[in-house]
C-alpha atoms as a PDB file:
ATOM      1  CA  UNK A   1     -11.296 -34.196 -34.133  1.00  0.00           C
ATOM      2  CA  UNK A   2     -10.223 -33.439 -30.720  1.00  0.00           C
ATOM      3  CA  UNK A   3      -6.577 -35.094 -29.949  1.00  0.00           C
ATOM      4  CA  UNK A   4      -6.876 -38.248 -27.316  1.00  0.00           C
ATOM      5  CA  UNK A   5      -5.469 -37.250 -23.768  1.00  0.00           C
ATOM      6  CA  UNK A   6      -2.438 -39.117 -22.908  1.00  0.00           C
ATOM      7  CA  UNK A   7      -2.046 -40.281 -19.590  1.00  0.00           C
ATOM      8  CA  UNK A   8       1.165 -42.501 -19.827  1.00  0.00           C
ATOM      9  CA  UNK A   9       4.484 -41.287 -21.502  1.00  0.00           C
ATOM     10  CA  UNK A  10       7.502 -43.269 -21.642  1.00  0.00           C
ATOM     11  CA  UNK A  11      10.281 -41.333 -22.799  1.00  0.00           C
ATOM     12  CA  UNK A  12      13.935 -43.351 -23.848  1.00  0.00           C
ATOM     13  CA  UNK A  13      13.555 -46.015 -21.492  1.00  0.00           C
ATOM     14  CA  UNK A  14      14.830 -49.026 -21.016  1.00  0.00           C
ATOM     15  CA  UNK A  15      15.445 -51.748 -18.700  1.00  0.00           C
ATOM     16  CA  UNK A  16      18.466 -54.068 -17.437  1.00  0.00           C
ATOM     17  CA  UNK A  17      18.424 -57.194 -14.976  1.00  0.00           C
ATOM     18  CA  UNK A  18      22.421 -56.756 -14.301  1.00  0.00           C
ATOM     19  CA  UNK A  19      23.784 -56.209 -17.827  1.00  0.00           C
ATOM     20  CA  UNK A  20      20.776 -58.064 -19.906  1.00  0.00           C
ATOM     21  CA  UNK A  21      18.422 -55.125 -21.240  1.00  0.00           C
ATOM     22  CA  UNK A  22      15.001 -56.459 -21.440  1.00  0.00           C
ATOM     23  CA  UNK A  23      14.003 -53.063 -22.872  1.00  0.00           C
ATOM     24  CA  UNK A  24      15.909 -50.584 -25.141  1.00  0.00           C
ATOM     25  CA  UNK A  25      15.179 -46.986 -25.710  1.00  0.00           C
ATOM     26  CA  UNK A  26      11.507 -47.573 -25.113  1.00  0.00           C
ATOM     27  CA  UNK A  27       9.266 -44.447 -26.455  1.00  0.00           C
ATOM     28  CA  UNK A  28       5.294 -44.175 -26.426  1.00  0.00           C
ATOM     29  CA  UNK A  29       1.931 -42.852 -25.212  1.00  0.00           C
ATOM     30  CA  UNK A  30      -0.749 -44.436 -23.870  1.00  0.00           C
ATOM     31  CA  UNK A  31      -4.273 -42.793 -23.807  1.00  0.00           C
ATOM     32  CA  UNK A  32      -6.684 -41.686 -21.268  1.00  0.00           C
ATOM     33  CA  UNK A  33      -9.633 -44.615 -21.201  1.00  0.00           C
ATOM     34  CA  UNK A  34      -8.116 -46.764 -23.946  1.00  0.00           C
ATOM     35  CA  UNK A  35      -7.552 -50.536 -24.203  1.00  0.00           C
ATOM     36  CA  UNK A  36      -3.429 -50.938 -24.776  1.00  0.00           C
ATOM     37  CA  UNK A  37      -2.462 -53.815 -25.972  1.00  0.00           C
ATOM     38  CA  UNK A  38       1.115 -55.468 -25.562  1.00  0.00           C
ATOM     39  CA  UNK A  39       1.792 -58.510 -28.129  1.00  0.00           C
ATOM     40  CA  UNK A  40       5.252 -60.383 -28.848  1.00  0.00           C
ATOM     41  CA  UNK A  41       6.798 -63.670 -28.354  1.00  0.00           C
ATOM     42  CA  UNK A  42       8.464 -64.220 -24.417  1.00  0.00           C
ATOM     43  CA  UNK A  43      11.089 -62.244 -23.301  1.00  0.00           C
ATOM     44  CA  UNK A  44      10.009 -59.288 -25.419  1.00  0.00           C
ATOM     45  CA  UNK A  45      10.202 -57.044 -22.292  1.00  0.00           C
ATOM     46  CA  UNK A  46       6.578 -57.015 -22.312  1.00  0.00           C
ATOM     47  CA  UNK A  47       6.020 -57.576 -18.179  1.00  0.00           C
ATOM     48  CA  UNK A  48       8.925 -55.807 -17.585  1.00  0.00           C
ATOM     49  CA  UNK A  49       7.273 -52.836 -18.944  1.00  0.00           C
ATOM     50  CA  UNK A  50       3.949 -53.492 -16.860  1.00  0.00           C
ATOM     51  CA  UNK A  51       6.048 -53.987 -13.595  1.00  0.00           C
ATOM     52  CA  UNK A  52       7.915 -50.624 -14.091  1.00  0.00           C
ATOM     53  CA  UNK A  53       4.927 -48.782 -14.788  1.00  0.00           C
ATOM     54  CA  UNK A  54       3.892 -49.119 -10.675  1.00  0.00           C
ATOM     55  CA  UNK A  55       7.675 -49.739 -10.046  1.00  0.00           C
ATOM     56  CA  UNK A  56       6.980 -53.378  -9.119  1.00  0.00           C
ATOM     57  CA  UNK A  57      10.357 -53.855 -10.373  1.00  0.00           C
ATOM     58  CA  UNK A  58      12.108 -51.805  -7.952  1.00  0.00           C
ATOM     59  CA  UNK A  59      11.826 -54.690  -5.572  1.00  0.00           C
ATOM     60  CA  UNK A  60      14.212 -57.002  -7.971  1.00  0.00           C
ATOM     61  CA  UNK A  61      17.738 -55.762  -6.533  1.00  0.00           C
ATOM     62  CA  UNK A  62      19.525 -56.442 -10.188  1.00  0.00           C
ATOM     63  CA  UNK A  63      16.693 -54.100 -11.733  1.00  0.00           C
ATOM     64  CA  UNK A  64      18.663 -50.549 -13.324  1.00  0.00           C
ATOM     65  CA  UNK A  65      17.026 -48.482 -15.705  1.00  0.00           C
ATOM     66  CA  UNK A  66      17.178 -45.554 -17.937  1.00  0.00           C
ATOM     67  CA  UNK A  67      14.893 -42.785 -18.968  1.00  0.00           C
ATOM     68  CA  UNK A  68      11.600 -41.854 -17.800  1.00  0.00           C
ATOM     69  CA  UNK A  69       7.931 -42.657 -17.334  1.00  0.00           C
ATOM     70  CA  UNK A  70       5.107 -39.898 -16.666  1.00  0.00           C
ATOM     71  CA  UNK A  71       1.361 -40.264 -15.391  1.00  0.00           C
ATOM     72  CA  UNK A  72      -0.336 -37.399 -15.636  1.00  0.00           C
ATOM     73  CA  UNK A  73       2.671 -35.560 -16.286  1.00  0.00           C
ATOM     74  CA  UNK A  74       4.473 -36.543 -13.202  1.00  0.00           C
ATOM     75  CA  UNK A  75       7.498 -38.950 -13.379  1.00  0.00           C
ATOM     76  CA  UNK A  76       6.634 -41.634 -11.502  1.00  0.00           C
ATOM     77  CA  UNK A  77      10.069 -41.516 -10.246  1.00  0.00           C
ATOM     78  CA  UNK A  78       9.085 -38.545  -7.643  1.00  0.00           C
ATOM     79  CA  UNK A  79       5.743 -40.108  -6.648  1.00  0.00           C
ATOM     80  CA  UNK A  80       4.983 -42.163  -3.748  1.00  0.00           C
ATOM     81  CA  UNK A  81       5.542 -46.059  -4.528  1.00  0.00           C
ATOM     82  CA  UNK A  82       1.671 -46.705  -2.094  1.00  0.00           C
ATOM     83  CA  UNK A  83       0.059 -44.307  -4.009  1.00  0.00           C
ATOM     84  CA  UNK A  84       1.488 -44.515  -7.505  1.00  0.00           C
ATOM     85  CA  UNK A  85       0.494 -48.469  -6.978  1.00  0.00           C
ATOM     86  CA  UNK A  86      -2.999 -47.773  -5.680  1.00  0.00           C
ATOM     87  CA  UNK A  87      -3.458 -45.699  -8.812  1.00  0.00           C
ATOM     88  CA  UNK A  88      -1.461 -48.197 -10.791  1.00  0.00           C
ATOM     89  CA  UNK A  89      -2.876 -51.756 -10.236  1.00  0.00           C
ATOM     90  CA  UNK A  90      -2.037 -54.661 -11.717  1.00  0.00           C
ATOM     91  CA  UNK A  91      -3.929 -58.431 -12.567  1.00  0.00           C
ATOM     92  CA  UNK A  92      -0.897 -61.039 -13.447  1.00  0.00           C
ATOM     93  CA  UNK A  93      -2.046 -64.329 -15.632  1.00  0.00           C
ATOM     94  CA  UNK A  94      -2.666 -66.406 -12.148  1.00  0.00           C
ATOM     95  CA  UNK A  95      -5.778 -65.387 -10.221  1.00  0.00           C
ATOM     96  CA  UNK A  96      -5.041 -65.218  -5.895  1.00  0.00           C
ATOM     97  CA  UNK A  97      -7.930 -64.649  -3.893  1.00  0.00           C
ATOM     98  CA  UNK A  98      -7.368 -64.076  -0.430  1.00  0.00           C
ATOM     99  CA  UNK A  99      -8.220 -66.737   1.555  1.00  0.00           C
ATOM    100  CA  UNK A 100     -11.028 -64.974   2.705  1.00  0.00           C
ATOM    101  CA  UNK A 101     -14.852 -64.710   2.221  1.00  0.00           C
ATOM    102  CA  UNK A 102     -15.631 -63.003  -1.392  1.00  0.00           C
ATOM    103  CA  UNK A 103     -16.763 -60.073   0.947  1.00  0.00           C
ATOM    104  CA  UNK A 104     -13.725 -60.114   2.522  1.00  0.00           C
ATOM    105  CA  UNK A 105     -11.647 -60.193  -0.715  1.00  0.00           C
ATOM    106  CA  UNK A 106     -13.056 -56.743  -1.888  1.00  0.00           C
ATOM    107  CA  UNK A 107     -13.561 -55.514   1.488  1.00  0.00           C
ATOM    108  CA  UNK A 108      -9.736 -56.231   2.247  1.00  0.00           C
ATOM    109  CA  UNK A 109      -7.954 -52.899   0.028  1.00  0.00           C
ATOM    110  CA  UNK A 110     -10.644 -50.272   1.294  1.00  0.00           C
ATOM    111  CA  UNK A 111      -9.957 -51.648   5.352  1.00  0.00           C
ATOM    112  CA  UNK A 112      -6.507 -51.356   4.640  1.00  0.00           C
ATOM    113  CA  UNK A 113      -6.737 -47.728   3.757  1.00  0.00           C
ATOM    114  CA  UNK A 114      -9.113 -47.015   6.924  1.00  0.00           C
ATOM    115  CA  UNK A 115     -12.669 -47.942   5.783  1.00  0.00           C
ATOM    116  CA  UNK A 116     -14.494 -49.513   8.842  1.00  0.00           C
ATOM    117  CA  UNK A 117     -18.050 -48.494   8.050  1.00  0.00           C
ATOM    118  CA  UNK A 118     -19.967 -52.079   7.446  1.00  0.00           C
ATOM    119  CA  UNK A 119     -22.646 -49.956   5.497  1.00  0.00           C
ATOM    120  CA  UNK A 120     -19.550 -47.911   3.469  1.00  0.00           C
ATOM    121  CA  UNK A 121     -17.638 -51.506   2.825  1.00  0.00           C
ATOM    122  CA  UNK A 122     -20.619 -53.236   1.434  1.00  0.00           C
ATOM    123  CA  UNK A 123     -21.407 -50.379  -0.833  1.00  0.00           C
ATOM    124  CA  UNK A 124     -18.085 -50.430  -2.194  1.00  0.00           C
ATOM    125  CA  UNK A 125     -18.054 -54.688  -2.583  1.00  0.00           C
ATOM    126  CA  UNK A 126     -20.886 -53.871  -4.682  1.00  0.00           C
ATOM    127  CA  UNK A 127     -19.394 -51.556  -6.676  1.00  0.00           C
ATOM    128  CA  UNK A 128     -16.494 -53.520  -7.227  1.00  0.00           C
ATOM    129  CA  UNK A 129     -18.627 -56.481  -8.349  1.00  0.00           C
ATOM    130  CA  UNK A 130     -20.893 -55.226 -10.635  1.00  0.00           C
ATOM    131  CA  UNK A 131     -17.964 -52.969 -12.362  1.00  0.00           C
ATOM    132  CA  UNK A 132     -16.524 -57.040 -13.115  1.00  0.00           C
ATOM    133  CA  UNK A 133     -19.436 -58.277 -14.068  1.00  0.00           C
ATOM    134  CA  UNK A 134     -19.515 -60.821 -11.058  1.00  0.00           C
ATOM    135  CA  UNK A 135     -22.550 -59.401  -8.671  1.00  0.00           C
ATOM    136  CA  UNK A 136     -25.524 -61.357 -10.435  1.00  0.00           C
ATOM    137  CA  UNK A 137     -23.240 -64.277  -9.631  1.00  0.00           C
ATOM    138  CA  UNK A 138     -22.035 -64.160  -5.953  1.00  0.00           C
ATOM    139  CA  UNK A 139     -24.265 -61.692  -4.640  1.00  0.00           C
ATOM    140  CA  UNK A 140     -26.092 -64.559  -2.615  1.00  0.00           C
ATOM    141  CA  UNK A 141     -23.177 -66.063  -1.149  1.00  0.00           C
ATOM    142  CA  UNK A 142     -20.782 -63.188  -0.189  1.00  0.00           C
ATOM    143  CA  UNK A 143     -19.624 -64.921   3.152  1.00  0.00           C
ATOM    144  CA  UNK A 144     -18.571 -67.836   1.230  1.00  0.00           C
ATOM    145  CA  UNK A 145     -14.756 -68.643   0.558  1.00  0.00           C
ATOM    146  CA  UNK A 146     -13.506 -67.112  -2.706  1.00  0.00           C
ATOM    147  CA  UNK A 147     -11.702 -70.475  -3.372  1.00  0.00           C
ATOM    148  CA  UNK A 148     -14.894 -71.942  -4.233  1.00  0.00           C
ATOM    149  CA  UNK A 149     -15.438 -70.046  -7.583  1.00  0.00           C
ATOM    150  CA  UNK A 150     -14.353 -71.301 -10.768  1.00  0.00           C
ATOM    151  CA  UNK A 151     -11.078 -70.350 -12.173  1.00  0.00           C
ATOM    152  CA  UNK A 152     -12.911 -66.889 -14.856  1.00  0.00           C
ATOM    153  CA  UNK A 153     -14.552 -66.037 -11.027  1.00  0.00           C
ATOM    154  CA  UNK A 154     -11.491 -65.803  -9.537  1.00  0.00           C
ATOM    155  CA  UNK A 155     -10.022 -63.865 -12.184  1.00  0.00           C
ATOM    156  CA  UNK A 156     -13.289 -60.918 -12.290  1.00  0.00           C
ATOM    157  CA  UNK A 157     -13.210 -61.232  -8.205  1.00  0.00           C
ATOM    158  CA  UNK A 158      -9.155 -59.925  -8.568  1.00  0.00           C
ATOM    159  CA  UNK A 159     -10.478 -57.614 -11.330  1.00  0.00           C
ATOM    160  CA  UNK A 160     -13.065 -56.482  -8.379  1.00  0.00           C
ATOM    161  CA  UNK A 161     -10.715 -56.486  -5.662  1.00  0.00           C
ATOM    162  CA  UNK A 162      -8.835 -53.856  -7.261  1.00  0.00           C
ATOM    163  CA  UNK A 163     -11.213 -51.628  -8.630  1.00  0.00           C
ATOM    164  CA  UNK A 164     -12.479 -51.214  -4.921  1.00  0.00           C
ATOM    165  CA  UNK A 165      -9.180 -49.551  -4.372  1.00  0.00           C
ATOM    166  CA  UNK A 166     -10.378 -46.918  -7.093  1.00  0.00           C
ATOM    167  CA  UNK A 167      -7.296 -47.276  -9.587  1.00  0.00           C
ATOM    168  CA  UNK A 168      -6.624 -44.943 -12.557  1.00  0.00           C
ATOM    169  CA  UNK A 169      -5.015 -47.379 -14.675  1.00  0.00           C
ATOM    170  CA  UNK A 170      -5.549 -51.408 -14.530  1.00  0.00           C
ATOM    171  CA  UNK A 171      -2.257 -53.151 -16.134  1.00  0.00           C
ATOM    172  CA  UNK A 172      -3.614 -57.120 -17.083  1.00  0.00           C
ATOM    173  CA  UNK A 173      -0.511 -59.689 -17.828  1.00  0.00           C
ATOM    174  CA  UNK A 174      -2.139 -62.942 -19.744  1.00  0.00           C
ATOM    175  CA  UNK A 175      -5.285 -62.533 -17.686  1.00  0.00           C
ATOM    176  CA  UNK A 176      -6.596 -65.312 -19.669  1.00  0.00           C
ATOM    177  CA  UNK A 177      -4.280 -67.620 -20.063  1.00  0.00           C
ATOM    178  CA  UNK A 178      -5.719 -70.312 -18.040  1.00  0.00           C
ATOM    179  CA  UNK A 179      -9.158 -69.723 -18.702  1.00  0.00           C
ATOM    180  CA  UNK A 180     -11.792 -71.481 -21.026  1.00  0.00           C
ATOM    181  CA  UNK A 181     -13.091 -69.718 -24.011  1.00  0.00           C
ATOM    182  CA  UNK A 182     -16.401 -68.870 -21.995  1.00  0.00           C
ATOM    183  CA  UNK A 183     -14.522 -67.549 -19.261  1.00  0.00           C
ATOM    184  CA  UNK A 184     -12.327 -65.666 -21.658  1.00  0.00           C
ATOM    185  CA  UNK A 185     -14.678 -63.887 -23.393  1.00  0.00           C
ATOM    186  CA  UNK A 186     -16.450 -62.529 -19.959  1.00  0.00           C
ATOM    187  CA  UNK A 187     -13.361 -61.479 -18.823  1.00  0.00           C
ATOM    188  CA  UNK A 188     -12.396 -59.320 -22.242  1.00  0.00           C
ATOM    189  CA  UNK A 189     -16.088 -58.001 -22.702  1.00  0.00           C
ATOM    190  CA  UNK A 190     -14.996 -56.725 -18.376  1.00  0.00           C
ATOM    191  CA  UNK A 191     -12.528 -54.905 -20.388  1.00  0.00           C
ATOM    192  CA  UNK A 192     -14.450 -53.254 -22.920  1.00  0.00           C
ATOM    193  CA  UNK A 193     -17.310 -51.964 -20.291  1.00  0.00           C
ATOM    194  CA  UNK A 194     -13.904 -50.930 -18.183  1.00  0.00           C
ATOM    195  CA  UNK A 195     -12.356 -48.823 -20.137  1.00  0.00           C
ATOM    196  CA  UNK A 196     -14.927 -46.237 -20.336  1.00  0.00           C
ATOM    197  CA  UNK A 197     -13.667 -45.454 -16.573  1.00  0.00           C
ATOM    198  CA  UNK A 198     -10.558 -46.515 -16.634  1.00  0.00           C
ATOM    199  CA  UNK A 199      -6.938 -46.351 -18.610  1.00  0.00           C
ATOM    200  CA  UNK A 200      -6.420 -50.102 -19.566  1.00  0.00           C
ATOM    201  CA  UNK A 201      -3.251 -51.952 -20.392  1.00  0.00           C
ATOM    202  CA  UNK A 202      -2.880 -55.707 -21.340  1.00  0.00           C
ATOM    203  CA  UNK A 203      -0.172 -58.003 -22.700  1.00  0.00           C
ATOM    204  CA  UNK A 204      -1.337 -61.100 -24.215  1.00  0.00           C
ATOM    205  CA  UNK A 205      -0.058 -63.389 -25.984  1.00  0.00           C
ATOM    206  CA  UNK A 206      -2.858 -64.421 -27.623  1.00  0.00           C
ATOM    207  CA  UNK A 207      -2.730 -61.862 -30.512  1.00  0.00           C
ATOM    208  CA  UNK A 208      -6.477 -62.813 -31.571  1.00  0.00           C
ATOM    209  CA  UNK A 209      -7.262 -61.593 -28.392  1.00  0.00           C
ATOM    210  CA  UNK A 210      -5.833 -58.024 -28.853  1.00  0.00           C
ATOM    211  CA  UNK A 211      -7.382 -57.968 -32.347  1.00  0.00           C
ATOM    212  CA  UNK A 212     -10.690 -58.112 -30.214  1.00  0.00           C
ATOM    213  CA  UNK A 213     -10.317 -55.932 -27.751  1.00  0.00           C
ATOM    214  CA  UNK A 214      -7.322 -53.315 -28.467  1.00  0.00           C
ATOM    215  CA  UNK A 215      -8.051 -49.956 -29.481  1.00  0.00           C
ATOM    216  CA  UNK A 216      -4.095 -49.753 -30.236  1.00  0.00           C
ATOM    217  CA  UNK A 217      -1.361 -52.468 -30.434  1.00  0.00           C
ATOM    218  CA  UNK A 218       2.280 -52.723 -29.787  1.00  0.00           C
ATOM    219  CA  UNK A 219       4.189 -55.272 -31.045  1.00  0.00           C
ATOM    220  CA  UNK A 220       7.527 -56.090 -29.275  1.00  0.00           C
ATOM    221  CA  UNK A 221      10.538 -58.228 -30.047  1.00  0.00           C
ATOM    222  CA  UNK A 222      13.467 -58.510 -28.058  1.00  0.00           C
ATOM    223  CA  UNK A 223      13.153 -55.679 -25.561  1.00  0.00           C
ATOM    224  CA  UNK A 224      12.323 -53.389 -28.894  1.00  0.00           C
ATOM    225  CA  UNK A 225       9.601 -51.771 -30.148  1.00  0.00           C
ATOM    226  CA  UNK A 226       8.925 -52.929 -33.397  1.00  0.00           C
ATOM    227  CA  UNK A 227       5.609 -50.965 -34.555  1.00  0.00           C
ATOM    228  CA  UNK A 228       2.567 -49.335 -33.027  1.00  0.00           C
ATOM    229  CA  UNK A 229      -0.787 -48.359 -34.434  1.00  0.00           C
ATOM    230  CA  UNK A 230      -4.384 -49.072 -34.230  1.00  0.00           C
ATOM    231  CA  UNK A 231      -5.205 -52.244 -33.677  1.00  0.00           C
ATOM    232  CA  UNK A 232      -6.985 -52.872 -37.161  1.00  0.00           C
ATOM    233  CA  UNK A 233      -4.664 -51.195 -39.391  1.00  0.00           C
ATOM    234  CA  UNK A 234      -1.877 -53.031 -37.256  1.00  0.00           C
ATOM    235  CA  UNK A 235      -3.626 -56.462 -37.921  1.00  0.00           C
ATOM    236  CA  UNK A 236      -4.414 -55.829 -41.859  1.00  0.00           C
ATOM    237  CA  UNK A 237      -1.801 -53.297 -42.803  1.00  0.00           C
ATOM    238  CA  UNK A 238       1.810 -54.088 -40.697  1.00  0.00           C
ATOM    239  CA  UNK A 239       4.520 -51.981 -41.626  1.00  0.00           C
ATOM    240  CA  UNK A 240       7.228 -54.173 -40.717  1.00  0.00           C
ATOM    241  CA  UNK A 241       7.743 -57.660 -41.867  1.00  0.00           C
ATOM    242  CA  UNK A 242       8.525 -58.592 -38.622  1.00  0.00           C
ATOM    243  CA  UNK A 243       4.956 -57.304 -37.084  1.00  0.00           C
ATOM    244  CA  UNK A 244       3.386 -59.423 -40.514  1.00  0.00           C
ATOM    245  CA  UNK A 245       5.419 -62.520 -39.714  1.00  0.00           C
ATOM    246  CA  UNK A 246       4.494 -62.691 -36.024  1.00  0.00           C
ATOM    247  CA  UNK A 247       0.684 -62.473 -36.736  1.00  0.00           C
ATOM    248  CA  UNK A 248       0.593 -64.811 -39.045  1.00  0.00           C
ATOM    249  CA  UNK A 249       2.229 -67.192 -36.646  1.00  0.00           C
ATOM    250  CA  UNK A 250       5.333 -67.763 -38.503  1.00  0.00           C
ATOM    251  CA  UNK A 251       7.578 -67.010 -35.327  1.00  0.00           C
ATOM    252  CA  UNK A 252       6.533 -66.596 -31.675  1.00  0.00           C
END
């Protein structure tokens, strides 16, 4: 069996918002084209981890940390913060189209790195689309304002607005939280056809939701990492007590 590629490594790290640690002595791989699930009650460090991962958190000025991250075998720590988060993007829980044309909302990523062709652009807002499952949907009103889809539409048109940016890795914090079961379930079967092309993270809270989607599962508690595994054998064999306890919803 050939060994899985790893594209993430996180080596002793850990996080601190002034002398708080959010995350302590942090150590794991993530795989090439794998769904990653993050699960554990709030202030488990779980966005924490996300936002250092593109070094969102660099922009919180009490934000210190220790150890070391590497993509691709290059600490992220020596590559440059546009590019690592163009390769690095991120959907948070909240959907925020642009308030733009759906066109527009794709279009805007590619224009901002020098795209002007009106031929090139709508190739690529197609692309983007139909890689989150939205084209069938929108395709007949492109020029209309993104506002106007429902709440699961907003969310895929984000998903789309970033993949026209041609990411590596896509990072998804509670993608679903607001979203109806209907809308939820588009969204994580977007994930599944994803990941074939893309490295995947999510966190979620909703740990049926990582049973149905994640090919592995952490399970955090206070800033720690409490066990890791594949998702099924994490769900129906837990090692720790603590893992066992927080599935079966007796804290959290």
């Amino acid at each position: 069996m050939v060994a899985p590629e790893i594209k993430i490594s996180i080596k002793d790290f850990s996080i601190y918002y002034g002398e708080n640690a959010a995350l302590k002595n942090l150590n794991l791989d993530i795989y090439k084209n794998e769904i990653f699930t993050i699960i554990g009650p709030a202030n488990s460090g779980k966005s924490s981890l996300l936002q250092s991962l593109n070094r969102l958190n660099d922009l919180t000025p009490s934000y210190k940390k220790e150890g070391s991250i590497f993509i691709d075998n290059e600490d992220i720590d020596n590559a440059d913060v546009e590019s690592l988060r163009r390769r690095v993007s991120i959907v948070f829980a909240l959907p925020f189209p642009l308030p733009l044309s759906i066109f527009d909302n794709i279009a805007y990523g590619p224009r901002m790195h020098g795209i002007k062709s009106k031929s090139k652009l709508a190739k690529i807002v197609e692309k983007g689309l139909r890689e989150a499952y939205l084209w069938d949907e929108v395709k007949d009103r492109l020029d209309t304002p993104a506002m106007n889809l429902s709440g699961g539409q907003q969310q895929r048109l984000c998903i789309a607005r970033i993949l026209a940016v041609e990411p590596e890795i896509i990072m998804f914090d509670e993608p679903t939280s607001g979203l109806d079961p209907i809308s939820t379930a588009r969204v994580e079967e977007t994930l599944r056809e994803l990941k074939e092309r893309y490295t995947i993270i999510l966190v979620t809270n909703n740990v049926a939701q990582a049973a149905r989607v994640g090919d592995r599962t952490a399970f955090l508690l206070m800033g720690e990492l409490i066990e890791l595994n594949d998702t099924k054998r994490l769900f129906t064999m837990a090692q720790d007590k603590r893992t066992d306890d927080y599935l079966t919803g007796k804290f959290g």
